[in-house]
Protein backbone atom coordinates (compact mmCIF):
# COMPACT_ATOMS: atom_id res chain seq x y z
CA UNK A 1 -7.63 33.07 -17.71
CA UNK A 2 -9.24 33.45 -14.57
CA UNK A 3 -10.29 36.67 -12.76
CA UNK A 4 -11.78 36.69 -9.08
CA UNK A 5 -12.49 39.52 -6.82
CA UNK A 6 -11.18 39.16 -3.08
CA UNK A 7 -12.09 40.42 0.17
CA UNK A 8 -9.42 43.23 1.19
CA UNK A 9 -8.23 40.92 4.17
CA UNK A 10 -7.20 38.38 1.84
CA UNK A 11 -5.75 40.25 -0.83
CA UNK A 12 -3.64 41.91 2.23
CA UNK A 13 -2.53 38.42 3.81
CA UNK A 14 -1.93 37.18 0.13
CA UNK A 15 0.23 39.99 -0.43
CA UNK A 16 1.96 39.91 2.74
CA UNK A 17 2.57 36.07 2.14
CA UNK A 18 4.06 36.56 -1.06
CA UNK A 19 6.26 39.73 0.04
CA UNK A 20 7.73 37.54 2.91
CA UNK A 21 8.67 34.01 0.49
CA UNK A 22 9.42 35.39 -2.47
CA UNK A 23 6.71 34.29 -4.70
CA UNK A 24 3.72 35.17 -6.24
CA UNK A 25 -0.25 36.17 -5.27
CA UNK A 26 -0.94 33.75 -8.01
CA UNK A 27 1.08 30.63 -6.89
CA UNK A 28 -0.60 30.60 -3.82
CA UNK A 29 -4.04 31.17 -5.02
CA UNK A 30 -3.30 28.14 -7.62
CA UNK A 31 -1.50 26.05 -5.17
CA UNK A 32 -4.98 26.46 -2.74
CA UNK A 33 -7.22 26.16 -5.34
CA UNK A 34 -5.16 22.79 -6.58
CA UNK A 35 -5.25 21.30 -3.48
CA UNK A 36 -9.32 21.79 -2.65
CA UNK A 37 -10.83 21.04 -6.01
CA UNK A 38 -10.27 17.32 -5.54
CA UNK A 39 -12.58 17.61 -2.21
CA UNK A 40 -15.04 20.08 -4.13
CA UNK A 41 -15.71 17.21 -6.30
CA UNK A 42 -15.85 14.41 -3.76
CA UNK A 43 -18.86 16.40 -2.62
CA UNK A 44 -20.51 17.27 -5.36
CA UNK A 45 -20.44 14.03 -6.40
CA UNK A 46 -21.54 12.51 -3.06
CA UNK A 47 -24.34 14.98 -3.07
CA UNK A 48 -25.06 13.51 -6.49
CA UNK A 49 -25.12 9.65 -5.68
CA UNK A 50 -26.86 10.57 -1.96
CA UNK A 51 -29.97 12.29 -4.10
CA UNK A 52 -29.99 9.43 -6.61
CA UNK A 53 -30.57 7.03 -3.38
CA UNK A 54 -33.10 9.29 -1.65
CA UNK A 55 -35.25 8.95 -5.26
CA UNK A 56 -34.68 5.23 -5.23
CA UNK A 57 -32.52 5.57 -8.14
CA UNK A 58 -29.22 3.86 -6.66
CA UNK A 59 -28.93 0.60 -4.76
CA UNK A 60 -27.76 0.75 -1.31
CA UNK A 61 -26.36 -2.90 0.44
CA UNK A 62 -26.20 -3.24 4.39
CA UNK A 63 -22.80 -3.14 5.81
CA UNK A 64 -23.60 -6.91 7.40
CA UNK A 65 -24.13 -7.89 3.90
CA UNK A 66 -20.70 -6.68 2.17
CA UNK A 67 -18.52 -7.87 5.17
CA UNK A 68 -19.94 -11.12 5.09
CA UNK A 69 -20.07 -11.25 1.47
CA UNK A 70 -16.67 -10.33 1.14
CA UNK A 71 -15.38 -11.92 4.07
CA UNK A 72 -15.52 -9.37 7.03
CA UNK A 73 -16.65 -10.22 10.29
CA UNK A 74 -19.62 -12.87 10.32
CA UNK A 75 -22.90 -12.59 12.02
């Protein structure tokens, strides 16, 4: 169980929303929160690796190097 406190404006559009389609605050506020968690991750973990290669933690190749490694354009 979740509970989250919302600015009036978007408690009012939420409620108008689910007034005019038949359904509920809570589908929407699931549906939204389904469809953005996979990019809140994709950050956080992109933050994550982008630190661990600023301490010298991760290994970084050149984009020359994987294309002609793996058969991309030569140089």
């Amino acid at each position: 169980m979740l509970t989250i406190r919302l600015p009036q404006s978007i408690e009012k559009r939420l409620e108008k929303l689910a007034r005019r389609t038949g359904r509920t605050k809570t589908s929407y506020v699931r549906e939204a929160i389904v469809q953005h968690l996979d990019d809140l991750e994709d950050v956080y973990f992109a933050e994550q690796a982008l630190e661990r290669v600023r301490c010298g933690q991760e290994l970084t190749v050149p984009l020359k190097d994987l294309l002609q490694r793996h058969g991309g354009v030569r140089y």
